[in-house]
Protein backbone atom coordinates (compact mmCIF):
# COMPACT_ATOMS: atom_id res chain seq x y z
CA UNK A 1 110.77 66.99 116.23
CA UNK A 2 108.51 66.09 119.07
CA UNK A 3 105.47 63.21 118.35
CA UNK A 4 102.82 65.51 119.09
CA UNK A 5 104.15 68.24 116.40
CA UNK A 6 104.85 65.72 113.95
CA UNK A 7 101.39 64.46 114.03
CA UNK A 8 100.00 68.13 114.18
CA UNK A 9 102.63 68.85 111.15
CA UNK A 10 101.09 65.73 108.43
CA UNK A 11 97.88 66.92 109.76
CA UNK A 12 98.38 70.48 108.95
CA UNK A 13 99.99 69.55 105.26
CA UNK A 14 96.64 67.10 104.83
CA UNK A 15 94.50 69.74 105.68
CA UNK A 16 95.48 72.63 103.50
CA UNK A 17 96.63 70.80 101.05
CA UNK A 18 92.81 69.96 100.46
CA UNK A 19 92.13 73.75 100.91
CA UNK A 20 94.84 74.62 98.70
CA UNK A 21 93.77 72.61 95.36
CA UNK A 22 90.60 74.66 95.22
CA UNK A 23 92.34 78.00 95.39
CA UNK A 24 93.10 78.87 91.81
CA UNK A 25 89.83 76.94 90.49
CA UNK A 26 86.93 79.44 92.48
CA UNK A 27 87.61 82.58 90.59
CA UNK A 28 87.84 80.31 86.96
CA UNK A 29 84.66 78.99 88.31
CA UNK A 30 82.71 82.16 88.68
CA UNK A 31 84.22 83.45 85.06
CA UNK A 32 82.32 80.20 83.80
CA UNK A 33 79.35 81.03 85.45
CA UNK A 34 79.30 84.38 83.59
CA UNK A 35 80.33 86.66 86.68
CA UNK A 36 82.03 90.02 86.82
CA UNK A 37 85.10 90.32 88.34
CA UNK A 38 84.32 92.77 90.46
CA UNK A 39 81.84 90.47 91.66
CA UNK A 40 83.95 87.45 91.92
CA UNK A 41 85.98 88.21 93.98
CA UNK A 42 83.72 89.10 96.67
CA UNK A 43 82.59 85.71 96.66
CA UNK A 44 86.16 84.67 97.46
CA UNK A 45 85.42 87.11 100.47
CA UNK A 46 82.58 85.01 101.93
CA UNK A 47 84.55 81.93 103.15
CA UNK A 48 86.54 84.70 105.35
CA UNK A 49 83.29 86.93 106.42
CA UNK A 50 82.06 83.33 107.83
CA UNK A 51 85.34 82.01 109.16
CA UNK A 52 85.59 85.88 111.33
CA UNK A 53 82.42 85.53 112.48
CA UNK A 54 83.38 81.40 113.73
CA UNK A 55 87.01 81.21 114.43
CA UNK A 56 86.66 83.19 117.88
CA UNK A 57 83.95 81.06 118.96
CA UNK A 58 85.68 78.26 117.76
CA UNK A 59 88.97 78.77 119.78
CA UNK A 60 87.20 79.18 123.16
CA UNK A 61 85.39 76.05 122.36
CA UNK A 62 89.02 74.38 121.52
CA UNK A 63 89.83 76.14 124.81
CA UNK A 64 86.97 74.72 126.84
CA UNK A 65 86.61 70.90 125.16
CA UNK A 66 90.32 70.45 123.88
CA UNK A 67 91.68 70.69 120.72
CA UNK A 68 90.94 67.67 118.42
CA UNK A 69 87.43 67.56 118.63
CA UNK A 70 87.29 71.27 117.27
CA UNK A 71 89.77 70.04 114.76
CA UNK A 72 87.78 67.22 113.38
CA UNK A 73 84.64 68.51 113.85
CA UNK A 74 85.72 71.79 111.69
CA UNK A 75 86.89 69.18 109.04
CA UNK A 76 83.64 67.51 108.39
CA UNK A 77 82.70 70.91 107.58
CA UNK A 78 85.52 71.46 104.84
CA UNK A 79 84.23 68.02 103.46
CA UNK A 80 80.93 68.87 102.96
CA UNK A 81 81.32 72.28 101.62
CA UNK A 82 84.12 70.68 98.53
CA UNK A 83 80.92 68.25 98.05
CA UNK A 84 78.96 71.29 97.20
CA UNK A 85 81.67 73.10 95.21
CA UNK A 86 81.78 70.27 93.09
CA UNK A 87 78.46 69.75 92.58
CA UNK A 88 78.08 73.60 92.24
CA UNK A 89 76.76 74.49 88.77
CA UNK A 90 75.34 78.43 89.21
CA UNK A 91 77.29 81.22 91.44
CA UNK A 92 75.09 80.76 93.98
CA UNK A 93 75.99 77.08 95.26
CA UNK A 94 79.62 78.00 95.09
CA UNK A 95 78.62 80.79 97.34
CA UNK A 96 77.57 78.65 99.79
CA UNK A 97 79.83 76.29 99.43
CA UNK A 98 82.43 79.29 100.70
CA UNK A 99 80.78 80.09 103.35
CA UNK A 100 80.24 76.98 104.44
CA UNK A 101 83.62 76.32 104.20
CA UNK A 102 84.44 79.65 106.15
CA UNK A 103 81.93 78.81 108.91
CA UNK A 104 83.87 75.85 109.60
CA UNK A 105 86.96 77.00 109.25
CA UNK A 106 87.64 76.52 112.86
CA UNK A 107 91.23 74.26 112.88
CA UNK A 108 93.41 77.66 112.28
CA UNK A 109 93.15 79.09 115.36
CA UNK A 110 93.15 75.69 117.44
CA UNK A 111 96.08 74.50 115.09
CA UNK A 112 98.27 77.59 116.67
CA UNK A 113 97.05 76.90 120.04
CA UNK A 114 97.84 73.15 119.46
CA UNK A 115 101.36 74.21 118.27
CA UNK A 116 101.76 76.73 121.69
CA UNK A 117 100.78 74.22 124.13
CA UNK A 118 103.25 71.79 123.32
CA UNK A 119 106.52 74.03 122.81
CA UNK A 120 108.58 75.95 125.32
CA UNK A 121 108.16 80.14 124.95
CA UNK A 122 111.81 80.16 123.77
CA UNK A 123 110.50 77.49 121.29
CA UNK A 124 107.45 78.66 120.54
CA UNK A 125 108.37 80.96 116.79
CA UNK A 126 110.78 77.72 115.77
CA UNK A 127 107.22 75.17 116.63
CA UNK A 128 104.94 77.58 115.00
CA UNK A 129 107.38 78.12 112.23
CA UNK A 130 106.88 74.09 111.71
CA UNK A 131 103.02 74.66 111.78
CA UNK A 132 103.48 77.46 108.89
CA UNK A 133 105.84 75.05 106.63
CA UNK A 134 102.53 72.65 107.23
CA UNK A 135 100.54 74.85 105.89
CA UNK A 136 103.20 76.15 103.20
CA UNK A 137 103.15 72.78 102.28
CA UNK A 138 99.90 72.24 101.59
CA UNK A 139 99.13 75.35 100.01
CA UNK A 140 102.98 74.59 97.97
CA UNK A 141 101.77 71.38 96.72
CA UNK A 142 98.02 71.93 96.48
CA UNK A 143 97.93 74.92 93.87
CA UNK A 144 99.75 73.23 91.14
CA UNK A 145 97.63 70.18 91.97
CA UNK A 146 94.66 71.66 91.50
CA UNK A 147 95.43 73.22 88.28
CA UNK A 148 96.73 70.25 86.83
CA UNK A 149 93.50 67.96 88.14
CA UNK A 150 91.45 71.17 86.43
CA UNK A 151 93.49 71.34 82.79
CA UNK A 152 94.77 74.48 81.07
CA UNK A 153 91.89 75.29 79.12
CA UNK A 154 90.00 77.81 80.96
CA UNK A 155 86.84 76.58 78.95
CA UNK A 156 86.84 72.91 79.49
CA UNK A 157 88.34 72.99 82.85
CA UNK A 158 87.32 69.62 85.07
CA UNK A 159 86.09 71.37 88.95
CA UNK A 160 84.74 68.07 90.11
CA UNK A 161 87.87 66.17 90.51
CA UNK A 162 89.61 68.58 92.64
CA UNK A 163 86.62 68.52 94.64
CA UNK A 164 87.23 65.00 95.18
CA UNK A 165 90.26 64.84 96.02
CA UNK A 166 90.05 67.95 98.71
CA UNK A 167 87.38 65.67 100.29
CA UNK A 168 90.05 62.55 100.28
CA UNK A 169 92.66 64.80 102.01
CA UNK A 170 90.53 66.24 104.25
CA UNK A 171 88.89 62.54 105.38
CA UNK A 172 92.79 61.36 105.90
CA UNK A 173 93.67 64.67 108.29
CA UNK A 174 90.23 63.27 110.50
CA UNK A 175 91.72 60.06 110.66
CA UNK A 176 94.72 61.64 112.11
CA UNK A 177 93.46 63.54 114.45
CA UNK A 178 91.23 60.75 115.94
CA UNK A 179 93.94 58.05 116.27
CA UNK A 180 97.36 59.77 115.83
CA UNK A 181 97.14 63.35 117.34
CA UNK A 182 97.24 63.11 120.88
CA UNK A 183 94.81 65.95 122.95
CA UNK A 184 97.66 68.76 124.22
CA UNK A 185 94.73 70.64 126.26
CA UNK A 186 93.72 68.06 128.63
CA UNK A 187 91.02 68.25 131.06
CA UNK A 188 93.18 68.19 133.82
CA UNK A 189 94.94 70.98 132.87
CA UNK A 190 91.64 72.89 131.63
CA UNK A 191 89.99 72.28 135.24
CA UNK A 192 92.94 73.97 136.75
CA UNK A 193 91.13 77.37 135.60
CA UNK A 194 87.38 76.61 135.96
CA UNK A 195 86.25 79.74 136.78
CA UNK A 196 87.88 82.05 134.39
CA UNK A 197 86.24 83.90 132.80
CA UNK A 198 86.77 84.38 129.17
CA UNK A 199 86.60 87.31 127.23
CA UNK A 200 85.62 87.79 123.60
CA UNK A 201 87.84 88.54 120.66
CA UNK A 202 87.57 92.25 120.66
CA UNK A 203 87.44 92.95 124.17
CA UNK A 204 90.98 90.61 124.41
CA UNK A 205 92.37 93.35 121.85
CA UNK A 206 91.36 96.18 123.74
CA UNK A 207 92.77 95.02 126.89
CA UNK A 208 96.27 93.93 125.98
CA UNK A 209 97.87 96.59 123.77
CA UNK A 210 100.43 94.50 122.09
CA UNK A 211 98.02 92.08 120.87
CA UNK A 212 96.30 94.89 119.56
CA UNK A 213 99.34 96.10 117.84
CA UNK A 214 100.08 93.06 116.45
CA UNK A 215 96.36 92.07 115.08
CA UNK A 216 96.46 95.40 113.49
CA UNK A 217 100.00 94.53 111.34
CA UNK A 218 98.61 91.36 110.76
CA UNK A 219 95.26 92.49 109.33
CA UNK A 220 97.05 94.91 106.55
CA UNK A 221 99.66 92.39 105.70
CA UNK A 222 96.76 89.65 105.13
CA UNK A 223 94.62 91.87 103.58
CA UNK A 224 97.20 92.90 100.83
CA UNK A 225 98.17 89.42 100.62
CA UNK A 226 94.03 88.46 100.21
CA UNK A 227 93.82 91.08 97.22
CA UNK A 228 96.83 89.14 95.54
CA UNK A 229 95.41 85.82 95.96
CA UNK A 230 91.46 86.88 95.05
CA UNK A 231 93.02 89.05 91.83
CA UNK A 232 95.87 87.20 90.52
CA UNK A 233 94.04 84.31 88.06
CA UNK A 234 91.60 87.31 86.91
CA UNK A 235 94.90 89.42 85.99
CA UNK A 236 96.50 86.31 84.65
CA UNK A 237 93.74 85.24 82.51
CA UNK A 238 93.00 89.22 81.00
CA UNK A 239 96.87 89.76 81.13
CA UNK A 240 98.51 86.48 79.37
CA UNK A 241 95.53 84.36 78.60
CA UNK A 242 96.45 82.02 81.26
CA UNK A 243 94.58 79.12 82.30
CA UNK A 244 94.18 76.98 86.02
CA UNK A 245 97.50 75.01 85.23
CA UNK A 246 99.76 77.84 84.90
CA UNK A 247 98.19 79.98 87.68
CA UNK A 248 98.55 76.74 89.63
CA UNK A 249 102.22 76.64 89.09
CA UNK A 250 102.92 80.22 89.21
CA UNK A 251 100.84 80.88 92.60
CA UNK A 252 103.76 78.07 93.25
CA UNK A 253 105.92 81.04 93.29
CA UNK A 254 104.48 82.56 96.68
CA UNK A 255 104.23 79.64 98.25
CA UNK A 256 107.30 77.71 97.90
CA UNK A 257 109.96 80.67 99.23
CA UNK A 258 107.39 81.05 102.27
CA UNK A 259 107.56 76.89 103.01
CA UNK A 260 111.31 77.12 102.72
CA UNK A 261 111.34 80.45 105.60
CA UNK A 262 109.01 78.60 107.85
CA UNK A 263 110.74 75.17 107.61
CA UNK A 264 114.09 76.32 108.19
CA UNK A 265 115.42 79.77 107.37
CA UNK A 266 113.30 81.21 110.55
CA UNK A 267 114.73 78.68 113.27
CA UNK A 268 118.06 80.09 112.09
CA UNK A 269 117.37 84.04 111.54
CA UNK A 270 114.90 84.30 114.99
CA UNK A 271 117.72 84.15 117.28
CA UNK A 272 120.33 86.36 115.74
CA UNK A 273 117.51 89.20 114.58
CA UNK A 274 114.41 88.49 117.02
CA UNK A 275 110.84 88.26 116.17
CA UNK A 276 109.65 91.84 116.10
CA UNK A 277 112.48 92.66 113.31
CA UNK A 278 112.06 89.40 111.30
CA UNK A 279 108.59 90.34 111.16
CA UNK A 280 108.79 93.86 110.24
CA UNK A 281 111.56 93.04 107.47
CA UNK A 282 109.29 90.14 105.99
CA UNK A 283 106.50 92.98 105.74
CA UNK A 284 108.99 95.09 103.85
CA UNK A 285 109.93 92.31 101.15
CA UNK A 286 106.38 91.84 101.13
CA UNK A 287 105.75 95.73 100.01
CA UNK A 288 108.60 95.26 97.63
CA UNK A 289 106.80 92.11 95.93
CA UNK A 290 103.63 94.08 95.58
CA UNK A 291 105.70 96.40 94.01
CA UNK A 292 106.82 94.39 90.93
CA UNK A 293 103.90 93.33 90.23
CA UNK A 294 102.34 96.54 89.80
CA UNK A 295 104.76 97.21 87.57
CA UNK A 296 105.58 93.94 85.54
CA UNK A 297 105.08 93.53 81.91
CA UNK A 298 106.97 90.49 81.65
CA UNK A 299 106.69 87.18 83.06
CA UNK A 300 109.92 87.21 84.50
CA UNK A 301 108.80 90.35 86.04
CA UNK A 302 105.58 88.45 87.70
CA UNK A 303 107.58 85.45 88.84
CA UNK A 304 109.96 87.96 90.96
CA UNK A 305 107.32 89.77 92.90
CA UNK A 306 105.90 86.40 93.46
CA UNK A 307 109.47 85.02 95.10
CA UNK A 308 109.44 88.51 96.86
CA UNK A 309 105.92 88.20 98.08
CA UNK A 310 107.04 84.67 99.29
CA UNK A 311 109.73 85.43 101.16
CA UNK A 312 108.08 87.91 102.83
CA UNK A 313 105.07 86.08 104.29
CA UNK A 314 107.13 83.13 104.96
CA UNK A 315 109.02 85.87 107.15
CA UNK A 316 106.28 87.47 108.55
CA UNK A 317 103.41 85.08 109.51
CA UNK A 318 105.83 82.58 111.99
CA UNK A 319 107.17 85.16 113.79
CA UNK A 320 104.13 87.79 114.54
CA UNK A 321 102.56 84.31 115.15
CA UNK A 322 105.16 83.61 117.87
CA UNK A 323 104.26 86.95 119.39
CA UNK A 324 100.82 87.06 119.48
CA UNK A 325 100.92 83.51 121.44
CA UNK A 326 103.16 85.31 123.85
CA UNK A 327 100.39 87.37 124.90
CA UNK A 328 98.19 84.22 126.24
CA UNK A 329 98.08 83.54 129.79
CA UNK A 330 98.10 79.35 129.51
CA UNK A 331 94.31 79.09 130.06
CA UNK A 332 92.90 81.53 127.23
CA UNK A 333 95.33 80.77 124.13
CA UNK A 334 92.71 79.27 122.35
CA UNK A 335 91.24 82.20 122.51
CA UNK A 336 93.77 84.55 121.94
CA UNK A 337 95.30 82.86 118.84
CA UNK A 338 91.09 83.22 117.83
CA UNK A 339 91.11 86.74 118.16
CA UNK A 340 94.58 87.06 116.50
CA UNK A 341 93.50 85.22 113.66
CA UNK A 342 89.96 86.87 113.66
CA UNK A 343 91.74 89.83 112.43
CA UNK A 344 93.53 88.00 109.20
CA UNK A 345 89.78 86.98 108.69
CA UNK A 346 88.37 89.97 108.61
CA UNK A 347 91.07 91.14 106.50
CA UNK A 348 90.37 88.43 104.04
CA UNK A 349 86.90 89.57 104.00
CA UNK A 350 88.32 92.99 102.53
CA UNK A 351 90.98 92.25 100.58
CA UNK A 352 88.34 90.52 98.41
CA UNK A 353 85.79 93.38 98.65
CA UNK A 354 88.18 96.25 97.44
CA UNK A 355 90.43 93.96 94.84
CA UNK A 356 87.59 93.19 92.29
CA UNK A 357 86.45 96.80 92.09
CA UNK A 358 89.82 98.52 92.12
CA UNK A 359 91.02 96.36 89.20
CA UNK A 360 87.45 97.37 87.13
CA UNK A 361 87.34 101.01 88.53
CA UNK A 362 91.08 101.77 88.40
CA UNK A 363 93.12 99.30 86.09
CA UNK A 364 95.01 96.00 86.51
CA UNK A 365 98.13 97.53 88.29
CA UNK A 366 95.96 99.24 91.16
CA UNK A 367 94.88 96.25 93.59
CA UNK A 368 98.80 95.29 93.98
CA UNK A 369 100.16 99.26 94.44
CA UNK A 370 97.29 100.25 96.78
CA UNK A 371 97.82 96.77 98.57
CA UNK A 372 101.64 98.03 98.36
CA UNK A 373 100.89 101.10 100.21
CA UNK A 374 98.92 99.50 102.84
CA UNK A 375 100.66 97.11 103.72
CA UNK A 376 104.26 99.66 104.48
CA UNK A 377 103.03 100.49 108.33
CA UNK A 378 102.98 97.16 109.40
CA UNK A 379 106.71 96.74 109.53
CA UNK A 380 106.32 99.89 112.38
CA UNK A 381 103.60 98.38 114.10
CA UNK A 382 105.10 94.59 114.74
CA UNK A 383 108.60 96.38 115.73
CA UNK A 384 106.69 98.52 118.46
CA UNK A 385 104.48 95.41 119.94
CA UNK A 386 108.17 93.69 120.44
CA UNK A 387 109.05 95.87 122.14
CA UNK A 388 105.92 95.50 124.46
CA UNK A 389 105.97 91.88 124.88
């Protein structure tokens, strides 16, 4: 593995991994504080409302002032909004401390375009493959983490630790990035387009079809994949009684097939299948996890649609990824991988929205069938923008 992706690839597992403690703790947090579900979840929403509105602006500004200072200036952000969530004791400061969070949440999109500058195109699904196992990582060994640092009793629950330590990992990734991660957009190569202009997210979309195509695929996957994640410890807790630790370790599930298809399993199956069709089968495995879930009464039930769910994104998210880089024209991938990743944001924003009142409006089993059904055109779309690209 080249230096500059195995720096980006501890900094990647540093970062989320701080992110991913906190995930099964915010909707226990909100039960504590006496919420309804169907308004917790939208307060899962926020930190991806914010991070649309910022992670467009924040990947011209990677592509106009290089990529590490957006990365470490985003992470101060994280830092201080786990300080508030830890200090949080009323809905309202761990409100803010998600959008906070979301407005900051600027390393994503400068991450990808980190990952795209330094790889070859015929590397480039294989390099950000390595970027999602990062992440897969993180999230992998963060969940369980968190629900351990937390305890099983839903009741006596500790949030300030995790806090803690998501501010430790995300001071380490900081360090990282200021002395180990060298800068991979110069400013010699960003003076070689001065005058360029550069277009917003949605206007990028509009002009190059297959970008479009793919943002679209993207946003439906992510947004069934956002119900799952903003519903599954409220359907846990009403459904088996369970607690942060075993939603920790079960949300282990997803994650750990997905690390294992990024790490590996994609360098191998991207050559002999290509992009588009590795995509648009991950999207069907996806559906098909949805799908047992909906329907499980068991735990062994749960545990496959989770694996299924897994394999899928860890399918998926590399290789439409790959694609959407492809679409960049050297000078504007900053701001191309913002736009793409704008539209998982704004999915995350709905996913949230619609979960919480679907489960109280139509029953436990709705959020993951309607997410099921939404989520089935994507495999179309992804094949068709290969096919452009």
């Amino acid at each position: 593995m080249p230096r500059q992706l195995a720096a980006l690839f501890c900094f990647c597992v540093f970062d989320t991994l701080g992110f991913g403690i906190l995930i099964p703790l915010v909707p226990y947090m909100a039960d504590r504080f006496g919420t309804a579900p169907q308004f917790i979840t939208p307060v899962l929403g926020s930190y991806s409302l914010c991070q649309l509105l910022a992670a467009p602006w924040w990947g011209r500004l990677s592509d106009r002032y290089g990529r590490r200072p957006v990365l470490m200036s985003s992470l101060s952000g994280a830092c201080a909004s786990y300080v508030l969530l830890g200090f949080a004791h009323n809905i309202w400061w761990l409100l803010a401390s998600r959008m906070l969070a979301g407005a900051m949440a600027g390393n994503i999109a400068a991450v990808f375009a980190y990952a795209a500058d330094v790889s070859a195109p015929e590397k480039r699904a294989a390099s950000l493959g390595v970027v999602g196992a990062a992440i897969g990582i993180g999230f992998t060994l963060g969940q369980p983490i968190g629900g351990l640092l937390a305890g099983g009793d839903p009741r006596t629950a500790n949030f300030s630790l995790p806090a803690a330590v998501s501010v430790g990992t995300s001071l380490l990734a900081i360090l990282l990035a200021r002395f180990v991660l060298p800068e991979s957009h110069s400013a010699e190569h960003r003076r070689l387009h001065p005058d360029e202009p550069r277009a917003g997210a949605w206007r990028l979309l509009a002009a190059r079809k297959a970008l479009a195509l793919l943002a679209a695929a993207t946003l439906i996957v992510t947004y069934s994949q956002a119900i799952l994640e903003s519903i599954f410890a409220i359907w846990a807790l009403h459904r088996y009684g369970y607690g942060p630790r075993v939603v920790g370790f079960l949300l282990f599930a997803v994650a750990l097939p997905a690390l294992l298809m990024q790490g590996g399993l994609v360098r191998v199956l991207v050559p002999r299948l290509g992009e588009g069709r590795l995509a648009s089968l991950g999207a069907v495995a996806y559906v098909a996890g949805l799908l047992c879930l909906g329907y499980a009464d068991t735990l062994a039930g749960t545990v496959s649609g989770l694996l299924l769910c897994g394999v899928g994104l860890g399918a998926y998210n590399p290789s439409a990824s790959a694609l959407a880089s492809k679409q960049s024209r050297g000078h504007d991938r900053g701001a191309v991988m913002g736009a793409y990743v704008a539209s998982a944001s704004l999915a995350r924003v709905l996913g949230p929205l619609s979960s919480g009142a679907l489960y109280a409006a139509l029953g436990p089993a709705a959020p993951f069938l309607v997410g099921a059904c939404v989520t089935l055109p994507a495999a179309y779309l992804v094949r068709r923008a290969a096919k452009l690209t």
